[in-house]
Structures are given as structure tokens and as C-alpha cells.
PDB file of N, CA and C in Angstrom:
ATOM      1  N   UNK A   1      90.225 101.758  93.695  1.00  0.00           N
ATOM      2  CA  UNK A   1      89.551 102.926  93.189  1.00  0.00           C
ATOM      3  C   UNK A   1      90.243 104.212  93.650  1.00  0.00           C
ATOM      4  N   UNK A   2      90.497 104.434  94.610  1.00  0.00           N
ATOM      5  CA  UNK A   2      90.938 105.495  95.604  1.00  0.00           C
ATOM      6  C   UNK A   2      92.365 105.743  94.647  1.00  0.00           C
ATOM      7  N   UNK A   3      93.168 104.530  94.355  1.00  0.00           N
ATOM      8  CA  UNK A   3      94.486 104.938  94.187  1.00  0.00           C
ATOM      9  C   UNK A   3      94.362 105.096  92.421  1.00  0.00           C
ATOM     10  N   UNK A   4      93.458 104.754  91.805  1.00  0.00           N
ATOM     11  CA  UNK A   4      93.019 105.442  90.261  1.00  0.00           C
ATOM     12  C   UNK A   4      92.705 106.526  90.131  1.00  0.00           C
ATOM     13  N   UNK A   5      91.569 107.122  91.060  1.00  0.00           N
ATOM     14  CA  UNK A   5      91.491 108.672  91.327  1.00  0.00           C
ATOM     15  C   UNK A   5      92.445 109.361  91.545  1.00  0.00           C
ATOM     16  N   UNK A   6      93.398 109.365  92.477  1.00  0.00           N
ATOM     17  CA  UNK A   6      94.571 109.967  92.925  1.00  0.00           C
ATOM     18  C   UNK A   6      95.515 109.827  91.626  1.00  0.00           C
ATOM     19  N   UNK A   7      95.778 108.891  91.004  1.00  0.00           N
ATOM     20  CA  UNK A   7      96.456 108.676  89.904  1.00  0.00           C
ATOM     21  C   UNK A   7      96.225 109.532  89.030  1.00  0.00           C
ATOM     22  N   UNK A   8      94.721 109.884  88.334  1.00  0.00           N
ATOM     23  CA  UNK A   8      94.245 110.923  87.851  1.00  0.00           C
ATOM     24  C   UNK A   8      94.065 111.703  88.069  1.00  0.00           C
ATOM     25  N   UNK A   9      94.058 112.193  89.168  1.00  0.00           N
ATOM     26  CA  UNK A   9      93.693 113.323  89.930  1.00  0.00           C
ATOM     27  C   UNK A   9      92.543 113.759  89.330  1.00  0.00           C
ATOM     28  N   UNK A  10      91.589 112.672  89.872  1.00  0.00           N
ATOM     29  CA  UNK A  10      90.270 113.071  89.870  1.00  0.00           C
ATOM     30  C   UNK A  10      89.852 114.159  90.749  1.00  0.00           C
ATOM     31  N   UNK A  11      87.979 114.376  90.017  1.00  0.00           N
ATOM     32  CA  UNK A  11      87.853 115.679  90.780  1.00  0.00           C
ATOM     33  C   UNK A  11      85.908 115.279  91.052  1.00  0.00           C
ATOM     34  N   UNK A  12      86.106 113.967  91.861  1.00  0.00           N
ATOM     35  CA  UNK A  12      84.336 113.511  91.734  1.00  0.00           C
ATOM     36  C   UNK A  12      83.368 114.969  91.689  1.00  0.00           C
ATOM     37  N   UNK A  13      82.163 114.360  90.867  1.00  0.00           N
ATOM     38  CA  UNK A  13      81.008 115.808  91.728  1.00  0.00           C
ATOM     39  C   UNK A  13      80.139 115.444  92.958  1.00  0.00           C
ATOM     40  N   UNK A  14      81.022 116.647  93.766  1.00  0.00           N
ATOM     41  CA  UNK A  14      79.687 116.084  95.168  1.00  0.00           C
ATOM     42  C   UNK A  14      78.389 116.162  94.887  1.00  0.00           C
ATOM     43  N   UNK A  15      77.471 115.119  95.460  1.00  0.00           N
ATOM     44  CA  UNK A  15      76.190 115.567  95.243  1.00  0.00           C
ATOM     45  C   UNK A  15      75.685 116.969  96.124  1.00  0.00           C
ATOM     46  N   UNK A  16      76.282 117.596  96.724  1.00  0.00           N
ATOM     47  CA  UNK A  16      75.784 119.168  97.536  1.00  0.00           C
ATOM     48  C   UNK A  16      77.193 120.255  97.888  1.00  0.00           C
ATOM     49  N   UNK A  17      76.892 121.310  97.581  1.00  0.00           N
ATOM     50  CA  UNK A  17      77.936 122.008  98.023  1.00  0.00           C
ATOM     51  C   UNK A  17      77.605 123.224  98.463  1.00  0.00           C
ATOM     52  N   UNK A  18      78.756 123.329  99.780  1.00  0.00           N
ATOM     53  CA  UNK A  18      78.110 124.751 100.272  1.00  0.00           C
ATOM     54  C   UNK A  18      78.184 126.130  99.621  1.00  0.00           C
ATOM     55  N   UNK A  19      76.797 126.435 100.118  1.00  0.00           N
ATOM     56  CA  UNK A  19      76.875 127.951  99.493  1.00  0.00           C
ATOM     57  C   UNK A  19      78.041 129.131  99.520  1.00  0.00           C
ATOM     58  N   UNK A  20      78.324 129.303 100.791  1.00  0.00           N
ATOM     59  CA  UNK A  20      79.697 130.103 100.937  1.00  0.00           C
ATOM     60  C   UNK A  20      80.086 129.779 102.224  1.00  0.00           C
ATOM     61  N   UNK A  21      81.219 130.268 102.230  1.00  0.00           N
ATOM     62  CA  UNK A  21      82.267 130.000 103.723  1.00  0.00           C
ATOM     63  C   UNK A  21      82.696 131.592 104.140  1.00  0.00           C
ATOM     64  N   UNK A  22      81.690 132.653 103.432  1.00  0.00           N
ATOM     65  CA  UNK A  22      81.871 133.973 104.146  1.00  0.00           C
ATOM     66  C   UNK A  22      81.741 134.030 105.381  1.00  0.00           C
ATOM     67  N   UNK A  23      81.252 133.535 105.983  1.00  0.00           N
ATOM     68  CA  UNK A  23      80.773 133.481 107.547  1.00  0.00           C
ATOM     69  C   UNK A  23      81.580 133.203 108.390  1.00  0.00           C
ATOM     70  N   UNK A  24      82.065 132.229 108.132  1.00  0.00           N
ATOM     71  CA  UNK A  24      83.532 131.384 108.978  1.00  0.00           C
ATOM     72  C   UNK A  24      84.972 132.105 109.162  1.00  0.00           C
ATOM     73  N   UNK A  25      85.585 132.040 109.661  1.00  0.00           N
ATOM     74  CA  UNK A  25      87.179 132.188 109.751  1.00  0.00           C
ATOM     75  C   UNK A  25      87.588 130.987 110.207  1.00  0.00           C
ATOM     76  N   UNK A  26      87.255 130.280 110.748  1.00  0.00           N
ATOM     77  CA  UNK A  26      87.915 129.006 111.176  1.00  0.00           C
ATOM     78  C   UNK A  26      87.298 127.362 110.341  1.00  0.00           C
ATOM     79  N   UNK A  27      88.131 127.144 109.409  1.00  0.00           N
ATOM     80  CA  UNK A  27      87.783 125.895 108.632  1.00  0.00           C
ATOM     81  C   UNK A  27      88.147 124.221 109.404  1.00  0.00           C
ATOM     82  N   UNK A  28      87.611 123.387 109.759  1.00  0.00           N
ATOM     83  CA  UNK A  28      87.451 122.019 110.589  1.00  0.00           C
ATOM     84  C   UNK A  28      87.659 121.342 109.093  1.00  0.00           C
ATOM     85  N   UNK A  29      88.824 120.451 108.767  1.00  0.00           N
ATOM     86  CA  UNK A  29      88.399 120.113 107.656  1.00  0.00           C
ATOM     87  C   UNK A  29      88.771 118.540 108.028  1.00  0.00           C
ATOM     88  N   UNK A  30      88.208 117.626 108.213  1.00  0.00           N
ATOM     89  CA  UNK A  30      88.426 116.481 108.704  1.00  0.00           C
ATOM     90  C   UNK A  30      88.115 114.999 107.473  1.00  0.00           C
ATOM     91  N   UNK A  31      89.107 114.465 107.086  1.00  0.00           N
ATOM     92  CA  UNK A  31      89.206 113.592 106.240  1.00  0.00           C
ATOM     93  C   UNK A  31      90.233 112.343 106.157  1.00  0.00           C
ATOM     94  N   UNK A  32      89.978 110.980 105.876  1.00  0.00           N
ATOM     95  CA  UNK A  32      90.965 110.522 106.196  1.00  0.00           C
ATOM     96  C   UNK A  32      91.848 109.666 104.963  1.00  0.00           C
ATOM     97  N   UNK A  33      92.894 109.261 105.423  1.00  0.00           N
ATOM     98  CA  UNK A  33      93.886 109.651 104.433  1.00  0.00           C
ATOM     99  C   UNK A  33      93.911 108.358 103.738  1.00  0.00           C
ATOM    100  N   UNK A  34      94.160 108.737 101.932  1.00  0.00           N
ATOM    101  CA  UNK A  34      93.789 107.646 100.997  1.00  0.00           C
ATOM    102  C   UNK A  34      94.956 107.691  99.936  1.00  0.00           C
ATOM    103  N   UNK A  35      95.777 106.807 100.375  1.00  0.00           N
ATOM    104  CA  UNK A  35      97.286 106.552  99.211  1.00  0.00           C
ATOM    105  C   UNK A  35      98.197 107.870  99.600  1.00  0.00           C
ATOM    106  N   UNK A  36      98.383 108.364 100.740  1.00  0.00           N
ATOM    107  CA  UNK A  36      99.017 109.381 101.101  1.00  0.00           C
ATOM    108  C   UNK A  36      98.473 110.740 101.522  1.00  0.00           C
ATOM    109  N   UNK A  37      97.289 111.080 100.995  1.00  0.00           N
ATOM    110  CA  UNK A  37      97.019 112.512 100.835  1.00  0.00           C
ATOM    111  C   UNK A  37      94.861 112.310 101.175  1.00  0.00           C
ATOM    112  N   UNK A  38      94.401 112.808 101.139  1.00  0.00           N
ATOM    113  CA  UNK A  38      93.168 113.418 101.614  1.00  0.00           C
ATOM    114  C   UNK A  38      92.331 112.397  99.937  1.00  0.00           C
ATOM    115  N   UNK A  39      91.209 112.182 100.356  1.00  0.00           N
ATOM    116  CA  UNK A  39      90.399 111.882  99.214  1.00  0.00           C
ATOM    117  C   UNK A  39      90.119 112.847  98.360  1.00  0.00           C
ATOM    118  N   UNK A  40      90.003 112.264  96.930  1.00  0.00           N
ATOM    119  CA  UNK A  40      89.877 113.605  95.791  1.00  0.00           C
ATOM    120  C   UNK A  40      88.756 114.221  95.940  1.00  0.00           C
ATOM    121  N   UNK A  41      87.421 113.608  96.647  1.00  0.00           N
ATOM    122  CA  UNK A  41      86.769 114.616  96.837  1.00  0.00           C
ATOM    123  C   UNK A  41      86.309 115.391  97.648  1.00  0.00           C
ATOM    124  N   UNK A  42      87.550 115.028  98.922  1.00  0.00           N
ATOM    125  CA  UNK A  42      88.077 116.381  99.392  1.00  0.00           C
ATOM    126  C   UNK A  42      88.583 117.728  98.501  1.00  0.00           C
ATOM    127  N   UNK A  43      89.432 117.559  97.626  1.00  0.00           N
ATOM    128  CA  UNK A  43      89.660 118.149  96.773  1.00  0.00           C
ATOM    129  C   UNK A  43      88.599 119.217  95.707  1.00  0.00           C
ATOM    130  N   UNK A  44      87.962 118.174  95.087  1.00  0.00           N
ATOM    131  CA  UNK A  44      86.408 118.850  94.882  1.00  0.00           C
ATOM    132  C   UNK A  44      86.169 119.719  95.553  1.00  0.00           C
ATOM    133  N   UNK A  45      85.642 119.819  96.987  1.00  0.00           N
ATOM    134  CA  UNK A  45      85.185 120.470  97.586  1.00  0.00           C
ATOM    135  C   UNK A  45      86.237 122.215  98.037  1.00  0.00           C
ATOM    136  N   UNK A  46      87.300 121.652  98.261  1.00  0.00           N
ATOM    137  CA  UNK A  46      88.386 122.877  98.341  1.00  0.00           C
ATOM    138  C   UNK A  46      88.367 123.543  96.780  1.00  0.00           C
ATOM    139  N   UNK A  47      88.121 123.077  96.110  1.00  0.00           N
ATOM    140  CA  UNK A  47      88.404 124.019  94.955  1.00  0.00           C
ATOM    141  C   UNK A  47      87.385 124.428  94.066  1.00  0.00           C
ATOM    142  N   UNK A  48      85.836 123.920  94.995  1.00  0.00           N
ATOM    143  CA  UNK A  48      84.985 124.672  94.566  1.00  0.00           C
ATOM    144  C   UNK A  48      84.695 125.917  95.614  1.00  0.00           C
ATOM    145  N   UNK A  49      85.352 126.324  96.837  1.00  0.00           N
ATOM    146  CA  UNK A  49      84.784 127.299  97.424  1.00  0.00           C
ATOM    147  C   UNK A  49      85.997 128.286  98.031  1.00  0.00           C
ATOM    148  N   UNK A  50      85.813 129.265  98.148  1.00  0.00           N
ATOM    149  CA  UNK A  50      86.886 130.253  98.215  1.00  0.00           C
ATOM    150  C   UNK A  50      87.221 130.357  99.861  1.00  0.00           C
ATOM    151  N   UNK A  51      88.526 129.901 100.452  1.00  0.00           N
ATOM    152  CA  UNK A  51      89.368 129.723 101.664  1.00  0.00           C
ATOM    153  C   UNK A  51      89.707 131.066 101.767  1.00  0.00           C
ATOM    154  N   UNK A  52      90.317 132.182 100.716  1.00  0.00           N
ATOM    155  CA  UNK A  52      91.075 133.030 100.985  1.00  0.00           C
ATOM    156  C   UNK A  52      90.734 133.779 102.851  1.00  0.00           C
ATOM    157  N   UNK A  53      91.837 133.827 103.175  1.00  0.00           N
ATOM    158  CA  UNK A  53      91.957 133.914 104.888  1.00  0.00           C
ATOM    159  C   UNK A  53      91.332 133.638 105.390  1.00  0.00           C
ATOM    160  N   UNK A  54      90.821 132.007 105.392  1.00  0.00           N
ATOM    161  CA  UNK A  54      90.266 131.415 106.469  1.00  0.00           C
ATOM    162  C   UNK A  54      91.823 130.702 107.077  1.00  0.00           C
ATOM    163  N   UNK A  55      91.527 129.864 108.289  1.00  0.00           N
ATOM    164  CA  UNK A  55      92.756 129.240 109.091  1.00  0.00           C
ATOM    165  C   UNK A  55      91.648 128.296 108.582  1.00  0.00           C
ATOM    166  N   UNK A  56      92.660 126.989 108.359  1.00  0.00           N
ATOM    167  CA  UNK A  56      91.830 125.764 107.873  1.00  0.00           C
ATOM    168  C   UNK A  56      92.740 125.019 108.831  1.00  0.00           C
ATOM    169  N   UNK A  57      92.082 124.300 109.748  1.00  0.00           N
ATOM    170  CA  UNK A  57      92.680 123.142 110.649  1.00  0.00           C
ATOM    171  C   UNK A  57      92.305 121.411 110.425  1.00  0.00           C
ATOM    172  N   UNK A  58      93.501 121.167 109.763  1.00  0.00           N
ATOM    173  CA  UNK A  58      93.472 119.493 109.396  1.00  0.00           C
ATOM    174  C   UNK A  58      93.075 118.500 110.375  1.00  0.00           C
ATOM    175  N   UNK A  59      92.329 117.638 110.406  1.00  0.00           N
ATOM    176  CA  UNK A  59      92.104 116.116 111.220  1.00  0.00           C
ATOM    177  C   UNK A  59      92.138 115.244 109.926  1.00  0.00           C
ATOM    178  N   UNK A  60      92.794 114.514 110.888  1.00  0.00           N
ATOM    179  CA  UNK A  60      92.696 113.187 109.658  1.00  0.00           C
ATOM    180  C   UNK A  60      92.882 112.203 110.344  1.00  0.00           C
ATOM    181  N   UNK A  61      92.226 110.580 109.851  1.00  0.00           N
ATOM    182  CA  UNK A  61      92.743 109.360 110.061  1.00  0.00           C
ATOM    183  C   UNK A  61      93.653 108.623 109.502  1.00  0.00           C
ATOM    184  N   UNK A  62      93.947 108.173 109.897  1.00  0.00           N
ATOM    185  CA  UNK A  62      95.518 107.121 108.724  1.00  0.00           C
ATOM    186  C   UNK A  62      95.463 105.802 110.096  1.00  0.00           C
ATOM    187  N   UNK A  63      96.534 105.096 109.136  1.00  0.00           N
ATOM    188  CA  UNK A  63      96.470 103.872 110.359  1.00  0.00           C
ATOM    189  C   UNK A  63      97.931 103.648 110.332  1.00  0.00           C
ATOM    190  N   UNK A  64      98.980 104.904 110.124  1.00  0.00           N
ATOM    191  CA  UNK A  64     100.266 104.701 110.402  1.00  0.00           C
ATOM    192  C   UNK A  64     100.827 106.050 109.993  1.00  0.00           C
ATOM    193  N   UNK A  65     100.507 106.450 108.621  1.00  0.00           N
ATOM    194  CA  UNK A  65     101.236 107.628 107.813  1.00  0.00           C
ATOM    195  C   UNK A  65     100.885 108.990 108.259  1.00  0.00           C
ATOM    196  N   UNK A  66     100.404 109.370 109.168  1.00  0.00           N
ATOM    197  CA  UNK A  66      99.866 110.478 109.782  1.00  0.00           C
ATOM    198  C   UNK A  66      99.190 111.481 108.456  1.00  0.00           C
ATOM    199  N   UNK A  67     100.093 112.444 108.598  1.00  0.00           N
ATOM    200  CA  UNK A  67      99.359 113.234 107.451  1.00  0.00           C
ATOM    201  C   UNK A  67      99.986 113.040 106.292  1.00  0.00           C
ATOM    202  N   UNK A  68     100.932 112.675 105.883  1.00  0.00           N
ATOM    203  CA  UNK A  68     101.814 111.838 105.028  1.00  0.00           C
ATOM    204  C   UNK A  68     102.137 113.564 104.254  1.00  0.00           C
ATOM    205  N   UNK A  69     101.572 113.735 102.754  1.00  0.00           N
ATOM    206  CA  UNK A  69     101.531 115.026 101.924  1.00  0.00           C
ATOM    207  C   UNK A  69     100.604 115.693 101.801  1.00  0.00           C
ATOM    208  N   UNK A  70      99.174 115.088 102.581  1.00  0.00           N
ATOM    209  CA  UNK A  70      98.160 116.457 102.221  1.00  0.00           C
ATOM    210  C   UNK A  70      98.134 117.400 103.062  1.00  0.00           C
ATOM    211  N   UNK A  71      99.063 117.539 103.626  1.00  0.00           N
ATOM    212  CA  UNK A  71      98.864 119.150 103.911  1.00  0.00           C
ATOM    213  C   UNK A  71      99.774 120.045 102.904  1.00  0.00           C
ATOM    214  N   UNK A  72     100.582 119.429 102.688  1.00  0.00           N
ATOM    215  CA  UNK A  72     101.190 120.491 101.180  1.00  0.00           C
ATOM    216  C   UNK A  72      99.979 120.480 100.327  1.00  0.00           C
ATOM    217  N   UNK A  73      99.643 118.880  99.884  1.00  0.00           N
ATOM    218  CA  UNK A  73      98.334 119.264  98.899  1.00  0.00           C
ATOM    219  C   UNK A  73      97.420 119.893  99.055  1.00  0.00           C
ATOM    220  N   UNK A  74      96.780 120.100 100.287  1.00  0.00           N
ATOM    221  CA  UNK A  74      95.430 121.122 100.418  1.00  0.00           C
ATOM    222  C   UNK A  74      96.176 122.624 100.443  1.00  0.00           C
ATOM    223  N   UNK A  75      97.356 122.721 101.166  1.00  0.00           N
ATOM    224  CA  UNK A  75      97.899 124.154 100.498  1.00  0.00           C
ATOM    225  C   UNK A  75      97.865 124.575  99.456  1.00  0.00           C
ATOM    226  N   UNK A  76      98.194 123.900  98.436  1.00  0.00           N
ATOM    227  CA  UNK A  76      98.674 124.194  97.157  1.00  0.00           C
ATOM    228  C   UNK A  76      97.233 124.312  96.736  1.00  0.00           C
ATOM    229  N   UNK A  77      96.583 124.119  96.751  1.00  0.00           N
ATOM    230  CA  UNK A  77      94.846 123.830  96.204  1.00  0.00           C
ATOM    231  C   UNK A  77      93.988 125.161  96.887  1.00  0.00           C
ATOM    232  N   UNK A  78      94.206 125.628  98.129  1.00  0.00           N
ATOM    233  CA  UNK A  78      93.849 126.617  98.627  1.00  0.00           C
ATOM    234  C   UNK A  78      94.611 127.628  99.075  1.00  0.00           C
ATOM    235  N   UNK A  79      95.526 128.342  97.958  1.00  0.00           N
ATOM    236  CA  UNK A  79      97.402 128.813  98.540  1.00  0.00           C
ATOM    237  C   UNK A  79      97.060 129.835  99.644  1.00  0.00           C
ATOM    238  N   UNK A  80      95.420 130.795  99.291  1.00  0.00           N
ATOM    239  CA  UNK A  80      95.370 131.819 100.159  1.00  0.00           C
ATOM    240  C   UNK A  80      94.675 131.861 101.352  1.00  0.00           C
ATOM    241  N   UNK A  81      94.587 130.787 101.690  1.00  0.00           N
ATOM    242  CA  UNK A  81      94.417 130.187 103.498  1.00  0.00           C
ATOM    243  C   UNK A  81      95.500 129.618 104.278  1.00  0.00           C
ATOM    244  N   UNK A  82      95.079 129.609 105.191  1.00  0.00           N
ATOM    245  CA  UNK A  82      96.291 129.531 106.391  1.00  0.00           C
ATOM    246  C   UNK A  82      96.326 128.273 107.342  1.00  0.00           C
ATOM    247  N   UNK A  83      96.940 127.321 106.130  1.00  0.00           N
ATOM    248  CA  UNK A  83      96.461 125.739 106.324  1.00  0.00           C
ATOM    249  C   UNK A  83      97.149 125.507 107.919  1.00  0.00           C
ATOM    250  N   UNK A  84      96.822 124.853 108.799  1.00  0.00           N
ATOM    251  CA  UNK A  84      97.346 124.534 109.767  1.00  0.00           C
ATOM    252  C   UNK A  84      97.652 122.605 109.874  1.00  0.00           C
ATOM    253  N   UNK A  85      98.565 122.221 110.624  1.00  0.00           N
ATOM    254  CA  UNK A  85      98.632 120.940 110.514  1.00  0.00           C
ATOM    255  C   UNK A  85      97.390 120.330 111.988  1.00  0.00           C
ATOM    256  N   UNK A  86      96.961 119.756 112.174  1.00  0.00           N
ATOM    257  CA  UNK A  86      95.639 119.722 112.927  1.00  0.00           C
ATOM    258  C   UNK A  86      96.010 118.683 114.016  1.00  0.00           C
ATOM    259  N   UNK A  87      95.336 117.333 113.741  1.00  0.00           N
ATOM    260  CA  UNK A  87      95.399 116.169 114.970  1.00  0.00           C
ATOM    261  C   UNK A  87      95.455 115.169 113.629  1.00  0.00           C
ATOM    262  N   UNK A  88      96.147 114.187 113.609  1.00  0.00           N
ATOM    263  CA  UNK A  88      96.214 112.891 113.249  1.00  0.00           C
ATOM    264  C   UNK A  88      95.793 111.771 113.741  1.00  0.00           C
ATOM    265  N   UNK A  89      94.913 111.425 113.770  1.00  0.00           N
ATOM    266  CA  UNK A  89      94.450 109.894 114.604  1.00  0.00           C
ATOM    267  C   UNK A  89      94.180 108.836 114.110  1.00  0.00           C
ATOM    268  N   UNK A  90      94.987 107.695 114.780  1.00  0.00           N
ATOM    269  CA  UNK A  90      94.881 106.146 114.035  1.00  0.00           C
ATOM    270  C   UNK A  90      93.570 105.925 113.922  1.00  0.00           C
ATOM    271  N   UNK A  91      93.116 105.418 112.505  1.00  0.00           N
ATOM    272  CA  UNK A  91      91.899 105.282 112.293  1.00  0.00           C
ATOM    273  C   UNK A  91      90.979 104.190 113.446  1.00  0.00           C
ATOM    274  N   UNK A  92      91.792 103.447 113.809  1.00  0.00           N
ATOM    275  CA  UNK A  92      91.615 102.370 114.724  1.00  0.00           C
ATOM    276  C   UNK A  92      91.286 102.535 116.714  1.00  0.00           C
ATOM    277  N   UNK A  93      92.196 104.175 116.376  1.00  0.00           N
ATOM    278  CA  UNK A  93      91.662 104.718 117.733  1.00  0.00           C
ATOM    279  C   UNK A  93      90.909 105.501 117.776  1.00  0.00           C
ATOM    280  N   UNK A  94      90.059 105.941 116.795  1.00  0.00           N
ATOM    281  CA  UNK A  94      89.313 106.933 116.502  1.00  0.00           C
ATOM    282  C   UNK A  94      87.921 107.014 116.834  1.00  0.00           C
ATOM    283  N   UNK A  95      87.347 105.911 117.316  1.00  0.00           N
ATOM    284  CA  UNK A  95      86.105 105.216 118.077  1.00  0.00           C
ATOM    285  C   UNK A  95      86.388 105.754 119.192  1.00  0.00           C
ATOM    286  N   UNK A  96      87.875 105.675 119.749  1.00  0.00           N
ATOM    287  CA  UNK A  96      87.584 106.325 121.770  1.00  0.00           C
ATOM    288  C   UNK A  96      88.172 107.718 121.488  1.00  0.00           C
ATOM    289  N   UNK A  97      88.655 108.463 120.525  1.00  0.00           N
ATOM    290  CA  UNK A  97      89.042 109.206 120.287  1.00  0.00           C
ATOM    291  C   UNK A  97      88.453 111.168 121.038  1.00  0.00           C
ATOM    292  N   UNK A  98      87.137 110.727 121.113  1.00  0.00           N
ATOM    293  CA  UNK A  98      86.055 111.613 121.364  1.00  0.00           C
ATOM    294  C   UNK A  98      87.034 112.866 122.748  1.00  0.00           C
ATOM    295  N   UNK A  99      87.117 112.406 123.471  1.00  0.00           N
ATOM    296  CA  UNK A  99      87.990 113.402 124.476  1.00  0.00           C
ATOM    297  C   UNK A  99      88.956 114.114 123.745  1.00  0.00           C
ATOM    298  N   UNK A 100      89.666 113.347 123.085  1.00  0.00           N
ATOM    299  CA  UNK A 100      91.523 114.043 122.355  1.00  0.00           C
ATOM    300  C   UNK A 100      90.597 115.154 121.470  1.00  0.00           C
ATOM    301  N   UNK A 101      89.644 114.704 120.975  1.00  0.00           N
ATOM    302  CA  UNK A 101      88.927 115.588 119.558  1.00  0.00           C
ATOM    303  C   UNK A 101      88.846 117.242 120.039  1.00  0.00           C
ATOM    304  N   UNK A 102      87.544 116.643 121.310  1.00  0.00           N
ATOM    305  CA  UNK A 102      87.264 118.194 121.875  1.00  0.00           C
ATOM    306  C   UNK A 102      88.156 118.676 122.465  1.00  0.00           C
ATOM    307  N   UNK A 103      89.449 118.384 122.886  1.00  0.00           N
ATOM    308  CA  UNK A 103      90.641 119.073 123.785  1.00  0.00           C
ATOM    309  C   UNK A 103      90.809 119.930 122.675  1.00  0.00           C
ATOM    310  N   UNK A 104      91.392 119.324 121.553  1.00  0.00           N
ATOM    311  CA  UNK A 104      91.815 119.991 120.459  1.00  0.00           C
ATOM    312  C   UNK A 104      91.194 120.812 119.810  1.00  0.00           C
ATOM    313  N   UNK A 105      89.473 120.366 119.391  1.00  0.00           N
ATOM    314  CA  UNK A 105      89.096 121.852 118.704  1.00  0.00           C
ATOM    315  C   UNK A 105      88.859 123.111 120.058  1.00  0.00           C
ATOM    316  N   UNK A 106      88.772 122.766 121.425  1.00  0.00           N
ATOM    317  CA  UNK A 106      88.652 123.620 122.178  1.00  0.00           C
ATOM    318  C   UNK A 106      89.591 124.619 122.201  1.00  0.00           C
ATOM    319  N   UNK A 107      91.024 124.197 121.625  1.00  0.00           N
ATOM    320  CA  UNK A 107      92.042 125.092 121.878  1.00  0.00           C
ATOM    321  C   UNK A 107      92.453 126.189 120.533  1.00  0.00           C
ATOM    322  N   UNK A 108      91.701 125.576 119.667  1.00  0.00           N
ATOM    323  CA  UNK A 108      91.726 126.296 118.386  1.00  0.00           C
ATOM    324  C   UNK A 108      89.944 127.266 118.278  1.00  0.00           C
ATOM    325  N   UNK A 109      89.189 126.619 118.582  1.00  0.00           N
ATOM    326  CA  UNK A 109      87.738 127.799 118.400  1.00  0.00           C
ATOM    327  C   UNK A 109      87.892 128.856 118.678  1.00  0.00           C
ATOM    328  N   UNK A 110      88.794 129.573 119.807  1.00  0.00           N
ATOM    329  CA  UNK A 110      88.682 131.139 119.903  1.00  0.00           C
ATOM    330  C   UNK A 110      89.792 131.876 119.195  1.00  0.00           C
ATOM    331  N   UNK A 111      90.248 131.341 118.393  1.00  0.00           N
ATOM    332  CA  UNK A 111      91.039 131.870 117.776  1.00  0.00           C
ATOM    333  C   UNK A 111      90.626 132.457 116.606  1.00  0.00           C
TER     334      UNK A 111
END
């Protein structure tokens, strides 16, 4: 399924979407990775709501390919944010993962 969507570049409808991301400057966008790149309805969601100058910081799981191309792809989908490459974690280590997580968003929140 995953790799038919991507094929099409589907665009599922979420069942909820947020109202706005005026509030934020700092985007957590955490998803894990399906035939190379982020699920399409990750996608959905980036291109129903407006990034312009937010810093969007990637997490993702994979179980080898790290971030493989979606971080070009969520660029290209949100050109006027300030995609950052984030933490990659084997989906498999991602159960003890909990320490590496908060090191990392700790060092990015005051920014």
C-alpha cells in the first residue's frame, strides 16, 4: 500500500487538522520512513498548513536508510521553512530510545 501511494503520490485526507501553526516557530515533525521518504500523509498534512519561517526539525525511524530523500521532499513541499535534518533512529531502537530523544529536542527548544 505504502509503495502505491508513494507511486501516486497520494495525498490521504486526515481525519483532523490543525487549525494554525501561527503560534509556533519551532516545528517537531516526527515520522517514519516508508519506501524512502516520509508517509504521504505526512505530506497531507505539510501542505495543508502554512510553515513559512517556521524551523521544522525532522525525526524519523527507518531500520537502515536513515533519512534516505525526505528531507529534500518535505523541503520542496514546504520551500519557505527552514527544514532542518533532525535525529534518525532505527526503528528497532526506538523503544529505549527515550534519553537520545530528550537530549536532542533539549538542544533545539530554545532556539
Amino acid at each position: 500500500m505504502a509503495q502505491k501511494e508513494k507511486k501516486f503520490k497520494a495525498r490521504p485526507e486526515l481525519t483532523k487538522y490543525i487549525d494554525t501553526l501561527e503560534n509556533y516557530d519551532n516545528i517537531y515533525l516526527i515520522y517514519p520512513m516508508w519506501w524512502g521518504t516520509c508517509p504521504m500523509a505526512v505530506f497531507s498534512f505539510l501542505e495543508h498548513n502554512n510553515f513559512a519561517n517556521k524551523h521544522v526539525y525532522l525525526f524519523s525511524t527507518h531500520e537502515g536508510s536513515g533519512f534516505e530523500s525526505s528531507i529534500m521532499d518535505i523541503a520542496k513541499v514546504i520551500p519557505k521553512a527552514l527544514v532542518k535534518e533532525g535525529l534518525a533512529i532505527y526503528g528497532h531502537d526506538a523503544k529505549d530510545s527515550k534519553s537520545v530523544l530528550e537530549k536532542w529536542v533539549s538542544i533545539h527548544e530554545d532556539r
